[in-house]
N, C-alpha and C. Protein backbone atom coordinates (compact mmCIF):
# COMPACT_ATOMS: atom_id res chain seq x y z
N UNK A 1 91.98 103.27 115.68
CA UNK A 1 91.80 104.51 114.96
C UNK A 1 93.14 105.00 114.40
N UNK A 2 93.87 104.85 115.27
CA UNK A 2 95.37 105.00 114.83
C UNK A 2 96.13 104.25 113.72
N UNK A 3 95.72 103.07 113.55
CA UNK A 3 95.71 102.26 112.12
C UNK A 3 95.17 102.80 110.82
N UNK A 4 93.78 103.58 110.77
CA UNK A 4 93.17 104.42 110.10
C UNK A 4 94.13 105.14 109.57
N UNK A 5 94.27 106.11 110.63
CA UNK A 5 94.52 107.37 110.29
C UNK A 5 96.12 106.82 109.63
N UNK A 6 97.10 106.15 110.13
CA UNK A 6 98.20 105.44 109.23
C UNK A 6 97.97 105.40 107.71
N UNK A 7 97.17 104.18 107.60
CA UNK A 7 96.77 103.85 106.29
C UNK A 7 96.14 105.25 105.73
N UNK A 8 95.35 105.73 105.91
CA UNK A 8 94.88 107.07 105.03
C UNK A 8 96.01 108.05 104.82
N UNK A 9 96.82 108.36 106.03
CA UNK A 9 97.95 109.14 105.44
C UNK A 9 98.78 108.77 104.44
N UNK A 10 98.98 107.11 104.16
CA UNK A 10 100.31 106.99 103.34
C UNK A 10 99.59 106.44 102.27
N UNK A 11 98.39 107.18 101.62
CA UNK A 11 97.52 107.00 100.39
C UNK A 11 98.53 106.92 99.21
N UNK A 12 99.32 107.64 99.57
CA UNK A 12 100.56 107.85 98.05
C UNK A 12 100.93 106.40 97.51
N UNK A 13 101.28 105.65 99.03
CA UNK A 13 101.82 104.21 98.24
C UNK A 13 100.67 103.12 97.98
N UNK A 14 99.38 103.83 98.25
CA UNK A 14 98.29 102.84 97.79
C UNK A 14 97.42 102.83 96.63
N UNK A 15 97.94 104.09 96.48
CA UNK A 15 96.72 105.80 95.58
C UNK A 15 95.75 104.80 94.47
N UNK A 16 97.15 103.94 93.48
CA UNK A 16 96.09 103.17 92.61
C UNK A 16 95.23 102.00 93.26
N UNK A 17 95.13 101.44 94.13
CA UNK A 17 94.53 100.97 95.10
C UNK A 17 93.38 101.52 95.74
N UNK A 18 93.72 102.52 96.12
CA UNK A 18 92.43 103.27 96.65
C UNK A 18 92.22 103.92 95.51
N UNK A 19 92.18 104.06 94.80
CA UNK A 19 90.99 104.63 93.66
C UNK A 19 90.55 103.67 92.74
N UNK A 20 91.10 102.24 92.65
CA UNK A 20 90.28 101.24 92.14
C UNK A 20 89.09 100.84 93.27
N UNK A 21 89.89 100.83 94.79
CA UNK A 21 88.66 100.64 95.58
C UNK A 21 87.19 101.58 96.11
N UNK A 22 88.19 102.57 95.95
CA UNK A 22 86.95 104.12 96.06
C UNK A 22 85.89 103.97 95.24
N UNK A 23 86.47 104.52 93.90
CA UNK A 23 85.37 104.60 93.02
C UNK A 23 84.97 103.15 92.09
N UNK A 24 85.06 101.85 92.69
CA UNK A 24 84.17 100.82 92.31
C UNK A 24 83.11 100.99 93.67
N UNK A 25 83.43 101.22 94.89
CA UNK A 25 82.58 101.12 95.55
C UNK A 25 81.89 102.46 95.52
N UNK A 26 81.91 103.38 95.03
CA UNK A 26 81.16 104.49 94.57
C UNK A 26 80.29 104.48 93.49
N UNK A 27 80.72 103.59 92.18
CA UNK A 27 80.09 103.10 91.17
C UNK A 27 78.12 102.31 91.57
N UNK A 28 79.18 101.18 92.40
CA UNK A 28 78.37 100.20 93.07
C UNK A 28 77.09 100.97 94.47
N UNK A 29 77.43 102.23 94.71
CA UNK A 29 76.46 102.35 95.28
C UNK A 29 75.50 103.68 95.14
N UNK A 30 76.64 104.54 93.92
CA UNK A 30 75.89 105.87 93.63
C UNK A 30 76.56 105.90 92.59
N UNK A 31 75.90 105.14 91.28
CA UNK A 31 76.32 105.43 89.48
C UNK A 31 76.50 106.81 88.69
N UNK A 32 75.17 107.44 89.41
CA UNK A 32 74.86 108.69 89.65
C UNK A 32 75.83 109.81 89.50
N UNK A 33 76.17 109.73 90.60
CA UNK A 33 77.30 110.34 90.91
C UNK A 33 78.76 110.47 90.17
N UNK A 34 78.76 110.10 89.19
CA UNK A 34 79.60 110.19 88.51
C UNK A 34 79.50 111.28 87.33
N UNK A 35 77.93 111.62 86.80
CA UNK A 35 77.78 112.87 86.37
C UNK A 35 78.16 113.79 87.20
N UNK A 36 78.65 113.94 88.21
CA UNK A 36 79.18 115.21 88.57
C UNK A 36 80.67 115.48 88.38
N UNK A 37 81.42 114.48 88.18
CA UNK A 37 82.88 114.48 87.65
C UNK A 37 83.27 115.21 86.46
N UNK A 38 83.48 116.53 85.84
CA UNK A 38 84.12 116.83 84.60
C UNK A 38 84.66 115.95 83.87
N UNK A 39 85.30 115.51 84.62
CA UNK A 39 86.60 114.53 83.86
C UNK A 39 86.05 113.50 83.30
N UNK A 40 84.70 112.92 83.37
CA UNK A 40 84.12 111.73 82.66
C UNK A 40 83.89 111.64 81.26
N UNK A 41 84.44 112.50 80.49
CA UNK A 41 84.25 112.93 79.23
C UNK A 41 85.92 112.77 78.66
N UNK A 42 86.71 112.63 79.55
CA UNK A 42 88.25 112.63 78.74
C UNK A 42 88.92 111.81 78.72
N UNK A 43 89.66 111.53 78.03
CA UNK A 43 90.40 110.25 77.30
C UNK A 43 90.70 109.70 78.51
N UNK A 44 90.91 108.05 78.22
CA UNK A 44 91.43 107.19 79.51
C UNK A 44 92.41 107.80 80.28
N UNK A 45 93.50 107.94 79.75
CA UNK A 45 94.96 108.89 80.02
C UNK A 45 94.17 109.98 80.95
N UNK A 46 93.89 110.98 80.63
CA UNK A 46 93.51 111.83 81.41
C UNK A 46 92.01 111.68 82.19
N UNK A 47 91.64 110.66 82.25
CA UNK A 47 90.61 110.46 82.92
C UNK A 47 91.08 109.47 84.51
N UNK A 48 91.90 108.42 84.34
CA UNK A 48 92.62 108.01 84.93
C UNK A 48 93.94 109.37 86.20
N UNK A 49 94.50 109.94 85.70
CA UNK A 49 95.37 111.01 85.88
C UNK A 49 94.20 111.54 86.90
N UNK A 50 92.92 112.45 86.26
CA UNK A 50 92.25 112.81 87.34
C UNK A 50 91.48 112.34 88.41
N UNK A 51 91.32 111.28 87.71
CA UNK A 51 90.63 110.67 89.12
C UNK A 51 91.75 110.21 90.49
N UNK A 52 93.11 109.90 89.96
CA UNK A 52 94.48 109.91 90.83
C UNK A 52 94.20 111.49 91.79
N UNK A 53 94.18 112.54 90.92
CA UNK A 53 93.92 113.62 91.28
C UNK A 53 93.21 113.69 92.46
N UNK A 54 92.03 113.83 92.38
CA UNK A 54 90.44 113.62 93.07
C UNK A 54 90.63 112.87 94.01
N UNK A 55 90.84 111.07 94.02
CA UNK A 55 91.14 110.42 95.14
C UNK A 55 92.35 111.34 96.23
N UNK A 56 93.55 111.17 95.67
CA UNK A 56 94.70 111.84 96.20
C UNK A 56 93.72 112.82 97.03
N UNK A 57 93.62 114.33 96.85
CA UNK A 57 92.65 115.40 97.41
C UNK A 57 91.91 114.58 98.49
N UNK A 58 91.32 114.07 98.20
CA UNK A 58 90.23 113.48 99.35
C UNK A 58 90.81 112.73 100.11
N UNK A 59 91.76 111.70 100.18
CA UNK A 59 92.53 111.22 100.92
C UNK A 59 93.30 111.71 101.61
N UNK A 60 93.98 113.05 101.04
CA UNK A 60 95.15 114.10 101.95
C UNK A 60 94.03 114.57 103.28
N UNK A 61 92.65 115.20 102.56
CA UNK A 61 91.35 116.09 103.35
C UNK A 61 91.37 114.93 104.39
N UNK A 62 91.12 114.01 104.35
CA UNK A 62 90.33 113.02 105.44
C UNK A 62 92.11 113.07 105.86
N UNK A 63 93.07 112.60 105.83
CA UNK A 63 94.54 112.54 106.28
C UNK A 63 94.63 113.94 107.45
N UNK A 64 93.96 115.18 107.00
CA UNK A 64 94.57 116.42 107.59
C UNK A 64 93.16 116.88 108.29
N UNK A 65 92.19 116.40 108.18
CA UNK A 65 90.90 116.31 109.34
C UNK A 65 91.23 115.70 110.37
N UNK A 66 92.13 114.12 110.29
CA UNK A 66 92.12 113.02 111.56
C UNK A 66 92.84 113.38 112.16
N UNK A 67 94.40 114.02 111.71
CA UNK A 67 95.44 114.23 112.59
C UNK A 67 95.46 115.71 113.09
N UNK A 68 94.52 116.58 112.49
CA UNK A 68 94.88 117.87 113.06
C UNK A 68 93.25 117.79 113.54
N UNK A 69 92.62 117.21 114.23
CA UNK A 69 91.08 117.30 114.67
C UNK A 69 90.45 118.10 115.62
N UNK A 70 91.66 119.00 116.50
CA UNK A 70 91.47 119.69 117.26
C UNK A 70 92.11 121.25 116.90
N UNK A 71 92.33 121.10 115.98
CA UNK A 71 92.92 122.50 115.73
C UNK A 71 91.91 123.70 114.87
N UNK A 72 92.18 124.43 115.53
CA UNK A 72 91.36 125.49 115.00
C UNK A 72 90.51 126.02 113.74
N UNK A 73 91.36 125.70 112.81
CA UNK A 73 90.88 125.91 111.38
C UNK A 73 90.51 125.25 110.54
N UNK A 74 90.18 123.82 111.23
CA UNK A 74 89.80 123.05 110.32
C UNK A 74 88.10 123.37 110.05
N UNK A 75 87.16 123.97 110.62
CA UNK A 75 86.03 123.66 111.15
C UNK A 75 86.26 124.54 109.27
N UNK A 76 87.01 125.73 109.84
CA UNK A 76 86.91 126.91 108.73
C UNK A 76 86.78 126.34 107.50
N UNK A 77 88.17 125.49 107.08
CA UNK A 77 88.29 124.53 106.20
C UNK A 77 87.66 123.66 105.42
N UNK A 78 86.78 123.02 106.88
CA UNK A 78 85.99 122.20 105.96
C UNK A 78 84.39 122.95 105.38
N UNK A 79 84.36 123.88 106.30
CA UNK A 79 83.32 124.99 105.75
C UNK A 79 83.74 125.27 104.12
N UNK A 80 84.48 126.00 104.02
CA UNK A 80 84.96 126.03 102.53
C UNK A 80 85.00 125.44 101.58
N UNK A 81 85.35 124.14 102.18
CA UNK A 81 85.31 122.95 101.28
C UNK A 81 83.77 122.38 100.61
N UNK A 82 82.83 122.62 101.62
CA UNK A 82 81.70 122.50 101.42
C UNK A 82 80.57 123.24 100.64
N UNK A 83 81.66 124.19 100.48
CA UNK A 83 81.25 125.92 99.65
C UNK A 83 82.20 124.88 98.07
N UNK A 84 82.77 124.75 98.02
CA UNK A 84 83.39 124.49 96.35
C UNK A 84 82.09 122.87 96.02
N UNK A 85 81.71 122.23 96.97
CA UNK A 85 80.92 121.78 96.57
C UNK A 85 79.99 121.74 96.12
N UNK A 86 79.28 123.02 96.62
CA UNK A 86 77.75 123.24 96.25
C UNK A 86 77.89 123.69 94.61
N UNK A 87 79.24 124.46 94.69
CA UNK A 87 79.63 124.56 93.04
C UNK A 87 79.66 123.18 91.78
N UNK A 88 80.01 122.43 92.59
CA UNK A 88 79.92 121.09 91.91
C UNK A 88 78.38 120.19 91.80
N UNK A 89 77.82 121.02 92.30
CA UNK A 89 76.55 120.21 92.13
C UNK A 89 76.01 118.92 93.27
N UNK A 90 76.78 119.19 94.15
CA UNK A 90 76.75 117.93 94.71
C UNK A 90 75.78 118.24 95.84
N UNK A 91 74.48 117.19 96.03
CA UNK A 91 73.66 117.49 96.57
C UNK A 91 73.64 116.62 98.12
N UNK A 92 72.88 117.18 99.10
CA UNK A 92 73.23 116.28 100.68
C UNK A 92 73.02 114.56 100.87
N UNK A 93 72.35 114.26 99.76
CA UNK A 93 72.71 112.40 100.04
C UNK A 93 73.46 112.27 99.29
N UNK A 94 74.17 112.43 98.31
CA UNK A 94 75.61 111.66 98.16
C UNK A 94 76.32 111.79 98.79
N UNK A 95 76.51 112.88 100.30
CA UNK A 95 77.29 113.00 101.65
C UNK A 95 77.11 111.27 101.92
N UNK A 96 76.13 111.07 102.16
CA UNK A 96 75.86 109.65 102.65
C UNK A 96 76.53 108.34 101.93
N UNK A 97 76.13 108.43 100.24
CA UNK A 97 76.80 107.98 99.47
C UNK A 97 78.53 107.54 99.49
N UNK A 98 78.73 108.72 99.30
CA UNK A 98 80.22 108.85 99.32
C UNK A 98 81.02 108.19 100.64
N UNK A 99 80.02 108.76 102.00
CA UNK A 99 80.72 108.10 103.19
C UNK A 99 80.58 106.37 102.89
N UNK A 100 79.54 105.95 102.46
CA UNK A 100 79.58 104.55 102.25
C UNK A 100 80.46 104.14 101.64
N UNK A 101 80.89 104.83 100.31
CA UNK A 101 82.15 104.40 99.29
C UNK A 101 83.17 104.14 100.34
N UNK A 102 83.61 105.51 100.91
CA UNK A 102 84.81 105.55 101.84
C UNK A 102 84.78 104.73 102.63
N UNK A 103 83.88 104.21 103.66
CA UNK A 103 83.95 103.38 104.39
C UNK A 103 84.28 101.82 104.07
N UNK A 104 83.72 101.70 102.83
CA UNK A 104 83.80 100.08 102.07
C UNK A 104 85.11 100.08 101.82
N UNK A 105 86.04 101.04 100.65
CA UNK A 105 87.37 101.10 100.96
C UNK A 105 88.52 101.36 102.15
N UNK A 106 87.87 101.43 102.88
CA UNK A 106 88.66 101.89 104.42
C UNK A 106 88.73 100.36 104.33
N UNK A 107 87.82 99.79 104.82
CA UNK A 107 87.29 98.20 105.15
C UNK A 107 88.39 96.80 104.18
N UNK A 108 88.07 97.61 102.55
CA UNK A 108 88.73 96.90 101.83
C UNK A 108 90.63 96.92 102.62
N UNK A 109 90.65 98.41 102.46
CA UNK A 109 92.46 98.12 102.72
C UNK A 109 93.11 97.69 104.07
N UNK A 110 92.12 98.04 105.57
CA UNK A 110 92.37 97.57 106.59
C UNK A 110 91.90 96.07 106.77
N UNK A 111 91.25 95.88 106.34
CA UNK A 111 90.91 94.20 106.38
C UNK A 111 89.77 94.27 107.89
N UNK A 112 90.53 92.80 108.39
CA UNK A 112 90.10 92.54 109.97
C UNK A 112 90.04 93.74 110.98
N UNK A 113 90.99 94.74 110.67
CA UNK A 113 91.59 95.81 111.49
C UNK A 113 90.48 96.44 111.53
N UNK A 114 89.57 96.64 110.86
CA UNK A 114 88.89 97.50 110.35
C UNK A 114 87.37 96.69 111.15
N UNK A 115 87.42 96.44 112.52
CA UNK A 115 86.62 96.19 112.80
C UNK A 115 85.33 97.16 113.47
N UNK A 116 84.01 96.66 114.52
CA UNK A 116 82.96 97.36 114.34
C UNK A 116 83.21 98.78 114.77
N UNK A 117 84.24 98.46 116.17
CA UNK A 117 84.38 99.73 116.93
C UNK A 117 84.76 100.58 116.41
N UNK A 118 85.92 100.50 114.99
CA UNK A 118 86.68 101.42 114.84
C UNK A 118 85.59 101.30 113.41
N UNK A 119 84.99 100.86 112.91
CA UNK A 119 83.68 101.44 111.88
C UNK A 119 82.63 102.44 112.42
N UNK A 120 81.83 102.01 113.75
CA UNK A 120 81.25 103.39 114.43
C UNK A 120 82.23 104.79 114.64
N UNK A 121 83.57 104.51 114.73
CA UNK A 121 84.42 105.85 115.48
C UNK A 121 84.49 106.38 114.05
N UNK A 122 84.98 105.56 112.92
CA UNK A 122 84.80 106.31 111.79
C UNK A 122 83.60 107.17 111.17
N UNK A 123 82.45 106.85 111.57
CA UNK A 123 81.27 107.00 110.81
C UNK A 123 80.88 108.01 111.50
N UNK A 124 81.22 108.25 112.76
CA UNK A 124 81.28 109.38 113.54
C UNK A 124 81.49 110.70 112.99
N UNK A 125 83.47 110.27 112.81
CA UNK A 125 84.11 111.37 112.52
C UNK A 125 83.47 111.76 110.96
N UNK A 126 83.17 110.69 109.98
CA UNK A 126 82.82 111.37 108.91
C UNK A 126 81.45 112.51 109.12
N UNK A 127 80.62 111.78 109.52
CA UNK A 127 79.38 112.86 109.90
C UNK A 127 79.42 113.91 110.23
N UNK A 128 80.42 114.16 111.21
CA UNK A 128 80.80 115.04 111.72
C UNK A 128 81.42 115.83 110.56
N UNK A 129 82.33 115.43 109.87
CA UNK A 129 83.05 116.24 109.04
C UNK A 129 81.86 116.96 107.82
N UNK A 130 81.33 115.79 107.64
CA UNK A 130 79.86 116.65 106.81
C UNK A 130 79.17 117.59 107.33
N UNK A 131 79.26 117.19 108.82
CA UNK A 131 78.18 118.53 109.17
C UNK A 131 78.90 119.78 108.82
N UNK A 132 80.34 120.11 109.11
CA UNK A 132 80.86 120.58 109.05
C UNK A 132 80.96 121.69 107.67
N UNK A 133 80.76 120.52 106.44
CA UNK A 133 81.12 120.86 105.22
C UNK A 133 79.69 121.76 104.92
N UNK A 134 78.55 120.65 105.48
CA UNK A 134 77.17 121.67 104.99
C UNK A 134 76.55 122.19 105.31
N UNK A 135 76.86 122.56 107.17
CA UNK A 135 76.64 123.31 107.87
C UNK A 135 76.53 124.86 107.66
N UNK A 136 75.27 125.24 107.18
CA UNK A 136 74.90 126.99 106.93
C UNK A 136 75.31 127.30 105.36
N UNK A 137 75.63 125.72 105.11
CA UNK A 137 75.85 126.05 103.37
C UNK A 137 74.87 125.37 102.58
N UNK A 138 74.21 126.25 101.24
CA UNK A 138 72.86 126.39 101.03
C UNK A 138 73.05 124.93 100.26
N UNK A 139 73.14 123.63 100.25
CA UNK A 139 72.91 122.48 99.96
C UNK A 139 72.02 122.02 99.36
N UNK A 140 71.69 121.73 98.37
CA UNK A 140 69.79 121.01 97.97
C UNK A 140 69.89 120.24 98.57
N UNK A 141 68.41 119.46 98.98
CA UNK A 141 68.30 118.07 99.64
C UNK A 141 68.16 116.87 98.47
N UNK A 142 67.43 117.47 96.92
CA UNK A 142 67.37 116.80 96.06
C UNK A 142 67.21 117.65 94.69
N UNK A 143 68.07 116.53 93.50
CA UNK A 143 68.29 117.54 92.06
C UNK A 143 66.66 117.93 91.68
């Protein structure tokens, strides 16, 4: 788990890496989901730039969930976070979605490391972090 949480923190020196691996494996399992991106409408240059953006964000979030997991304000945090979502349109199975993306790229950059035990401990903590996000927040189940 401690390998994880390594590799996810030092996203900076992988960033174009993990966002070629993120969002192909996001492509590949929710196409969908890409109408919810603003940015899919703007020039390569700035379409590229934000999605650096976007990955980065989500990589710091999952970085500052693993290492601070017991601290107080995250619960708050990710409550909130789950509140700018519902703004985005984003409905409760692409939670599922998305954890799959993440998980396939976790997989991609840890390799072997990235074996079953530490795939259940992950899949854990993500769930958990969803409950978190959509917990008492008014979510659709479908568009």
């Amino acid at each position: 788990m401690q390998r994880m949480i390594n590799v996810i923190k030092t996203y900076d020196a992988k960033l174009d890496k993990v966002c070629e691996l993120f969002y192909n494996h996001l492509l590949e399992v929710a196409p969908d989901t890409f109408m919810l991106y603003p940015f899919m409408k703007d020039t390569e240059e700035q379409y590229r730039a934000n999605v650096r953006k976007h990955t980065a964000g989500l990589f710091k979030m999952l970085a500052k969930t693993l290492t601070e997991w017991d601290h107080v304000k995250s619960p708050r945090a990710l409550h909130s976070l789950g509140e700018r979502h519902i703004k985005y349109n984003v409905i409760l199975p692409q939670f599922e979605l998305m954890g799959l993306a993440i998980t396939m790229a976790l997989a991609d950059l840890l390799g072997m490391v990235f074996n079953s035990d530490m795939e259940k401990t992950w899949k854990k903590v993500y769930i958990y972090v969803v409950h978190l996000m959509t917990d008492s927040n008014d979510f659709k189940k479908e568009i």
